[in-house]
Protein backbone atom coordinates (compact mmCIF):
# COMPACT_ATOMS: atom_id res chain seq x y z
CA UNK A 1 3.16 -15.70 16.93
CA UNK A 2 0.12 -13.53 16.28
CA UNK A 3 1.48 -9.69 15.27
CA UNK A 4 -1.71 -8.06 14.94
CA UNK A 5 -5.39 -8.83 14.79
CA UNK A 6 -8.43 -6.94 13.44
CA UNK A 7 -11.58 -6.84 14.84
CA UNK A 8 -14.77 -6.90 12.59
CA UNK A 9 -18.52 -6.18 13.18
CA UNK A 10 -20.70 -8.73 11.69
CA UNK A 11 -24.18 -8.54 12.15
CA UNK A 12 -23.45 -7.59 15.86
CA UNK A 13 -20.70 -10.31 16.44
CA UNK A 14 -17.49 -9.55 16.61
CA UNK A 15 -15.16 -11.88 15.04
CA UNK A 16 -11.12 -11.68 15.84
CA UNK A 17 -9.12 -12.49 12.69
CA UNK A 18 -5.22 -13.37 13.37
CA UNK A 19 -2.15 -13.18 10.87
CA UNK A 20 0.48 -15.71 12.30
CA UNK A 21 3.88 -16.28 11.37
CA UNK A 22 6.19 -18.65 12.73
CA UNK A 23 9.16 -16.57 10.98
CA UNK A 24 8.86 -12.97 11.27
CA UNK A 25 11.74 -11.26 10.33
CA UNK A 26 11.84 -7.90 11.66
CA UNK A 27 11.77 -7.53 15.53
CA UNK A 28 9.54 -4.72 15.54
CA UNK A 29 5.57 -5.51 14.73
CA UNK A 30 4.39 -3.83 11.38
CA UNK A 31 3.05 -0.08 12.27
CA UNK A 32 1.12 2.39 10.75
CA UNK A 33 4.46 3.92 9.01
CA UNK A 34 6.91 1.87 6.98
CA UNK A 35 10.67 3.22 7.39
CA UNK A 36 13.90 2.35 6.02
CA UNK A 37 17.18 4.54 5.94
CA UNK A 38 17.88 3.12 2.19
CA UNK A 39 14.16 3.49 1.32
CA UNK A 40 12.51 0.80 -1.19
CA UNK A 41 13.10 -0.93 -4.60
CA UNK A 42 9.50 -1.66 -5.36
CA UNK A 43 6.05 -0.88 -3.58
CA UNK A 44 3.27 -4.65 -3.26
CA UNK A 45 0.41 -4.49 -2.63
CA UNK A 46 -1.27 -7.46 -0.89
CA UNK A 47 -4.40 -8.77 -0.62
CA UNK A 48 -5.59 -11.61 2.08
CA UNK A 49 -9.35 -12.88 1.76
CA UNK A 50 -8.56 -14.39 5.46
CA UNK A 51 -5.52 -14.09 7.94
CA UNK A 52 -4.60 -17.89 7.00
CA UNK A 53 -4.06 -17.57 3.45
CA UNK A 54 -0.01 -17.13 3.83
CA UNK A 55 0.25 -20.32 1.64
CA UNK A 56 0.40 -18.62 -1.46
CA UNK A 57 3.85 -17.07 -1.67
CA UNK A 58 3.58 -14.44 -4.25
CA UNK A 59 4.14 -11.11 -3.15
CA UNK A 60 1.89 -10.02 -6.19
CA UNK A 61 -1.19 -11.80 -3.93
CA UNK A 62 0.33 -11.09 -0.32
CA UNK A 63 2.38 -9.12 1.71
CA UNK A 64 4.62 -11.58 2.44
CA UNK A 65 5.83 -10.31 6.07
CA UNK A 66 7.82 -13.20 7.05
CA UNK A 67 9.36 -14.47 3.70
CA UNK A 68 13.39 -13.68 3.40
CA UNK A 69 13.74 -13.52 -0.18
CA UNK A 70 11.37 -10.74 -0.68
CA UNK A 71 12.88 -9.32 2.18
CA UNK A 72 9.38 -6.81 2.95
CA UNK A 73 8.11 -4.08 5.27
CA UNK A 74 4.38 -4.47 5.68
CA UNK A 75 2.19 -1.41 6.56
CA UNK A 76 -0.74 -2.79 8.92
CA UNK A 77 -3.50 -0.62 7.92
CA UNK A 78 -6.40 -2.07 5.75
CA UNK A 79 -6.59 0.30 3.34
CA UNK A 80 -10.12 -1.17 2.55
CA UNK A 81 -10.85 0.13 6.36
CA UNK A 82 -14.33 0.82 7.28
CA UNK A 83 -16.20 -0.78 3.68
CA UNK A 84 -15.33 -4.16 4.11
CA UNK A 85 -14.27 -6.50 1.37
CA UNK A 86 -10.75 -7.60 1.16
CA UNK A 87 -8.10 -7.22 3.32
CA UNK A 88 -5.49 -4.81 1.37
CA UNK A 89 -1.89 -3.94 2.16
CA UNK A 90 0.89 -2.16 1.39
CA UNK A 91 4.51 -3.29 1.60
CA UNK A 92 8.02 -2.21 0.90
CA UNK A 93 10.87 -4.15 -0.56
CA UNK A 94 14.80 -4.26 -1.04
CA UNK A 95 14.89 -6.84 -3.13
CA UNK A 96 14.76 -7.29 -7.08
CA UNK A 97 13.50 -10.73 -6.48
CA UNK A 98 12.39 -11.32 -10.22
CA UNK A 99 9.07 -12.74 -9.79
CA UNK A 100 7.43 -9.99 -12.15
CA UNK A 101 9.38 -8.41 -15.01
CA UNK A 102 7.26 -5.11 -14.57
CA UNK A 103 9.07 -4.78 -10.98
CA UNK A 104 11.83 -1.88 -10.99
CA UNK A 105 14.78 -4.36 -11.31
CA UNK A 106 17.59 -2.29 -10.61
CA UNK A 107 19.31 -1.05 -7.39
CA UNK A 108 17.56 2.00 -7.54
CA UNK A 109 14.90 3.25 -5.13
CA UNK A 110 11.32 4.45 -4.47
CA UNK A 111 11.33 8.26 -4.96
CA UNK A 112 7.58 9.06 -5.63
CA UNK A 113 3.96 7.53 -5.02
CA UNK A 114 0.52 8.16 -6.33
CA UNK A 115 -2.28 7.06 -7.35
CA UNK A 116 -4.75 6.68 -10.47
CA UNK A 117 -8.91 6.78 -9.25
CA UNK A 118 -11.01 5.68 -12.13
CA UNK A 119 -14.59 4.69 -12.29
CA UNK A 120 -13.52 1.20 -14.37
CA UNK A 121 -10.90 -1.02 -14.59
CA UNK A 122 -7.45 0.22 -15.90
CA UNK A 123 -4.93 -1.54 -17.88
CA UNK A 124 -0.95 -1.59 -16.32
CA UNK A 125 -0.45 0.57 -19.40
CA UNK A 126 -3.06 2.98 -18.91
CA UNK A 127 -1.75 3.50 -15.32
CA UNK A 128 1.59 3.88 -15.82
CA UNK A 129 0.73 6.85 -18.73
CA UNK A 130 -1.38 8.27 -16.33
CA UNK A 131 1.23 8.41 -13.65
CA UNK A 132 3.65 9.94 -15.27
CA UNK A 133 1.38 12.01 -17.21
CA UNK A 134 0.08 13.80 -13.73
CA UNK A 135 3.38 13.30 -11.61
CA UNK A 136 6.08 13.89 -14.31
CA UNK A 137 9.86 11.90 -13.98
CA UNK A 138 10.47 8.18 -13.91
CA UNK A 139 11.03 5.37 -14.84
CA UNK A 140 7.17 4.65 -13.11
CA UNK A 141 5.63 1.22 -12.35
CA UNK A 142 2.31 0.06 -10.93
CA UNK A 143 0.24 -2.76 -9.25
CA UNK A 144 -2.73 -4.15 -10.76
CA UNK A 145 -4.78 -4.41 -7.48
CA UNK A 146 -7.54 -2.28 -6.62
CA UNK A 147 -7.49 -0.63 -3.56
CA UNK A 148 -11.24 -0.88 -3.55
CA UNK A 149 -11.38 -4.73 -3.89
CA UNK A 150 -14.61 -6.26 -2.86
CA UNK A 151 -15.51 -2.97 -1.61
CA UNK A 152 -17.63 -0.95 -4.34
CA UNK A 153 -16.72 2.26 -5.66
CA UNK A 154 -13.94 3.77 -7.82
CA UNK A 155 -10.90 1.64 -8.91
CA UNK A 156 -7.83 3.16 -7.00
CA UNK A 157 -4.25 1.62 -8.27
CA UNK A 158 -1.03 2.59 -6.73
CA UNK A 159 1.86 3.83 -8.91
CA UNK A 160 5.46 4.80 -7.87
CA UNK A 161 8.56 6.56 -9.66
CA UNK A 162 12.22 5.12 -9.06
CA UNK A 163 13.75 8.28 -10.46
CA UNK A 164 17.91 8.31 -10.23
CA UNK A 165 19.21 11.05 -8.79
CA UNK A 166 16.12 11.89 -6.62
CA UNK A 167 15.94 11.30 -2.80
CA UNK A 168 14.51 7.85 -2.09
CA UNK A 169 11.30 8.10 -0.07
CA UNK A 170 12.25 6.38 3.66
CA UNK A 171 9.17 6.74 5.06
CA UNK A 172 5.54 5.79 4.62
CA UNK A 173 2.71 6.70 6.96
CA UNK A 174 -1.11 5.78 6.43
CA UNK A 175 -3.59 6.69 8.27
CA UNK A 176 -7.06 5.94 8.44
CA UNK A 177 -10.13 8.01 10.23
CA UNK A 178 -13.87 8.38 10.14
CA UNK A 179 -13.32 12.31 8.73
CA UNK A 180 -10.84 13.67 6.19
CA UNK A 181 -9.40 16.35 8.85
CA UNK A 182 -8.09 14.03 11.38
CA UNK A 183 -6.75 11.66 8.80
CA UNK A 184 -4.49 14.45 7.41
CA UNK A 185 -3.37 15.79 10.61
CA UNK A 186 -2.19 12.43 11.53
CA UNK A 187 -0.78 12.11 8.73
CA UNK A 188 0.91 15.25 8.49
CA UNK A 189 3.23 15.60 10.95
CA UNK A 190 7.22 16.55 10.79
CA UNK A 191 8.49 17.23 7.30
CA UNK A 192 6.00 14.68 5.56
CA UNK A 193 3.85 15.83 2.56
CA UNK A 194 0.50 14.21 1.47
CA UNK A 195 0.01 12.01 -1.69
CA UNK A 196 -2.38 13.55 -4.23
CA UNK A 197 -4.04 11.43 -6.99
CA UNK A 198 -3.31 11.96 -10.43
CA UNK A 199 -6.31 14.13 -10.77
CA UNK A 200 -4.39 16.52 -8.53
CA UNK A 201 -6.38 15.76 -4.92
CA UNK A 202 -5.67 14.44 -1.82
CA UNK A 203 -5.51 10.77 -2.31
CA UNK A 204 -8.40 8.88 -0.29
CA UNK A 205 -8.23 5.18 -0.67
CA UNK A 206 -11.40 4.71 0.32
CA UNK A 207 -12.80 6.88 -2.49
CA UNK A 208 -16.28 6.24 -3.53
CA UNK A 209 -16.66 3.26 -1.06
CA UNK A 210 -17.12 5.23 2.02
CA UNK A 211 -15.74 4.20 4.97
CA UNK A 212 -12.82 5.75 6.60
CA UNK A 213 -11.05 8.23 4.86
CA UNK A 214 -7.47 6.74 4.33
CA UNK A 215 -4.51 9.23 3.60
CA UNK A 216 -0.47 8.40 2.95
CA UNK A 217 2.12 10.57 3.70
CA UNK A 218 5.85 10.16 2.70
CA UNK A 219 9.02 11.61 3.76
């Protein structure tokens, strides 16, 4: 069962590149905005070289759509979009699945995201004093993968806060455009509020590659 496909311009040809899954488990194809009533225990982010590489079952490497015991939401926007390189995702779990000790292990969910931009390559520790640092709270955690993999210009690494007590985020929307203003007012819409970096702007996770100009919003 093919749940979405991407098309890609190639020195004029256009090549049509599948994800398949025999096992999907949620009945509704992965959109644009993750949602969940209970929100998230951890935030993945996944990165596929080529629609066929689903061999490979850690979640630390893929977005695992169809895999019950990581039990994910998958956001289908590229958020290399528009600079090519690799094929990067974002996905929610409920599950403390302990295939990484640096995962937020308890029951506990997502209540903040962000992101650290940097013009070289950042250690987890770096990122996660950076993160809270800029955003304040915690406990924080982070994923090693650069947003920008493949793609050129500045490393971009996703953060996010499971602070107790604090209203778990329940939704994620991303949205990618060719100009900033139609990005955000997609993405702003309802009660949702924009994701800044830790240097205090509006997160683009394109930045410094060109391309589209990718915003998240959360609510």
């Amino acid at each position: 069962m093919n749940y979405f496909t991407k098309t890609i311009m190639t020195s004029g040809i256009t090549m049509l590149l599948s994800l398949s899954s025999m096992n999907v488990l949620a009945a509704t194809p992965p959109s644009d905005t993750m949602s969940s009533s209970s929100g998230w225990q951890n935030l993945y982010i996944g990165n596929f070289t080529s629609y066929s590489s689903e061999n490979d079952n850690s979640v630390g490497h893929h977005c695992h759509y169809s895999d019950p015991k990581f039990n994910l939401q998958f956001n289908k926007v590229d958020l290399n979009d528009g600079v090519g390189g690799t094929f990067i995702y974002m996905c929610g779990g409920n599950s403390t699945y302990k295939w990484n000790s640096k995962l937020n292990q308890t029951d506990a969910r997502v209540t903040d995201i962000g992101f650290v931009i940097r013009g070289n390559k950042q250690s987890y520790s770096n990122i996660i004093s950076e993160c809270t640092a800029a955003y304040g709270g915690g406990p924080w955690f982070a994923n090693l993968r650069d947003l920008n993999t493949e793609a050129g210009g500045d490393y971009i690494y996703l953060c996010y806060q499971t602070q107790p007590g604090k209203t778990p985020i329940t939704k994620i929307k991303i949205s990618a455009s060719n100009d900033k203003t139609t990005s955000l007012n997609s993405c702003l819409q309802g009660t949702r509020k924009i994701v800044k970096n830790t240097k205090g702007s509006t997160a683009d996770l394109n930045d410094g590659a060109g391309g589209k100009w990718i915003s998240v919003c959360i609510d």
